[in-house]
Protein backbone atom coordinates (compact mmCIF):
# COMPACT_ATOMS: atom_id res chain seq x y z
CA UNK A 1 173.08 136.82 80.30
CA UNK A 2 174.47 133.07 80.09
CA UNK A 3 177.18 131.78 81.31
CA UNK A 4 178.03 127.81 81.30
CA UNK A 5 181.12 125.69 82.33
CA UNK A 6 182.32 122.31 82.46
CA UNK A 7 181.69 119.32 80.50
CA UNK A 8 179.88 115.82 79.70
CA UNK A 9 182.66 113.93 80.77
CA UNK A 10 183.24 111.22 83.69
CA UNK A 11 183.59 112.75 87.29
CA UNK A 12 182.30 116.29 85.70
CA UNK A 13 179.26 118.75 85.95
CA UNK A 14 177.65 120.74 83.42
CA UNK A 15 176.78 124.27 85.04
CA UNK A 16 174.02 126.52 83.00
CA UNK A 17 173.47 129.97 84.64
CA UNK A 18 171.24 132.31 83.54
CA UNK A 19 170.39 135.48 85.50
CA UNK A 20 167.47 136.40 84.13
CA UNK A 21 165.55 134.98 86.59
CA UNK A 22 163.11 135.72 89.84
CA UNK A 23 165.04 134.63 92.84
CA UNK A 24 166.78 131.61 92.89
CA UNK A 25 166.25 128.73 91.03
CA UNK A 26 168.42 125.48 90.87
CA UNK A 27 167.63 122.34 88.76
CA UNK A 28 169.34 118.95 89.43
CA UNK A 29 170.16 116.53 86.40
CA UNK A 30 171.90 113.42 87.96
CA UNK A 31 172.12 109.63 87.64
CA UNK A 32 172.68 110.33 91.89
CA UNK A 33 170.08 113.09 92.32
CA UNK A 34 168.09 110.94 94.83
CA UNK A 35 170.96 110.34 96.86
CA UNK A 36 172.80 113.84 96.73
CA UNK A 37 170.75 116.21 95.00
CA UNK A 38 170.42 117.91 98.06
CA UNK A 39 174.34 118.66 98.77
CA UNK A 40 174.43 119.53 94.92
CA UNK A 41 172.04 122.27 95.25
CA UNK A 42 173.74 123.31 98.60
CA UNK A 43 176.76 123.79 96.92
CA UNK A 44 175.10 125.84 93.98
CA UNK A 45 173.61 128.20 96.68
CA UNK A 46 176.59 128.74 98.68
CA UNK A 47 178.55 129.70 95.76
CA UNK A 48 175.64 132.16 94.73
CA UNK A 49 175.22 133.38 98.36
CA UNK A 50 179.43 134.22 98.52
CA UNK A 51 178.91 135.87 95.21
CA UNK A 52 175.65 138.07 96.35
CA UNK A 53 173.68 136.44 93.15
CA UNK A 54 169.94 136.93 94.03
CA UNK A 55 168.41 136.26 90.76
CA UNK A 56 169.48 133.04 88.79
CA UNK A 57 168.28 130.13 87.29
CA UNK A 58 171.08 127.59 87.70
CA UNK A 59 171.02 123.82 85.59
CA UNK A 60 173.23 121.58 87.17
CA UNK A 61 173.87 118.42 84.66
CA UNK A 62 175.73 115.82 86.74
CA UNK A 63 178.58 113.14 85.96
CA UNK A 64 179.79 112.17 89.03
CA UNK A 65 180.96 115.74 89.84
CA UNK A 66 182.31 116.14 93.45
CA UNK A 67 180.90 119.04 95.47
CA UNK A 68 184.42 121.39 94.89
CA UNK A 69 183.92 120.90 91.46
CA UNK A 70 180.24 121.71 91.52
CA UNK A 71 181.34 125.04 93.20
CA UNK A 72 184.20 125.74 91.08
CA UNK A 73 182.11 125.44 88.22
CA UNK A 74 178.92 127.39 89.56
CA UNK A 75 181.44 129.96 89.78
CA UNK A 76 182.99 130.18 86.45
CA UNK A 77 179.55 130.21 84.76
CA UNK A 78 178.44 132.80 87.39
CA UNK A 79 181.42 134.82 86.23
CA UNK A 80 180.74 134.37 82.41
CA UNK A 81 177.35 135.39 82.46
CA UNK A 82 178.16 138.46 84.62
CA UNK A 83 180.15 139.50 81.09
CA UNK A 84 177.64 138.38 79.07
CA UNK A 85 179.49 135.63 77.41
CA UNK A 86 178.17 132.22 77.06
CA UNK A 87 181.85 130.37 77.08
């Protein structure tokens, strides 16, 4: 059960969920991940915390995303791989 949104572009994230997983996992891919991978992965586990997700490995590939569009993003591919679909 995968679900992934966004895209490669400019100003965008790339969000990979997969909840077959043991607890919670987040991975950060960013140019900026020394500066604000932590608020990234904040972000990621607020959204899963508001949507009760206890097991997931999320991927997080960074473009310059800002954090509402990290969480809007986390959310669609939370939602996709709920339904089993991988778009």
């Amino acid at each position: 059960m995968i679900g992934i949104c966004g895209n490669e572009k400019s100003s965008d994230v790339l969000v990979t969920v997969d909840l077959n997983n043991n607890g919670i996992e987040v991975i950060i891919e960013s140019k900026l991940k020394k500066m604000f991978g932590k608020l990234m992965e904040k972000a990621v586990r607020e959204v899963l915390e508001e949507m009760n997700v206890e097991n997931a490995k999320v991927l997080v590939q960074d473009f310059g995303a800002l954090d509402f569009v990290i969480k809007a993003r986390t959310r669609t591919a939370v939602r996709r791989a709920m339904v089993g679909g991988k778009n």
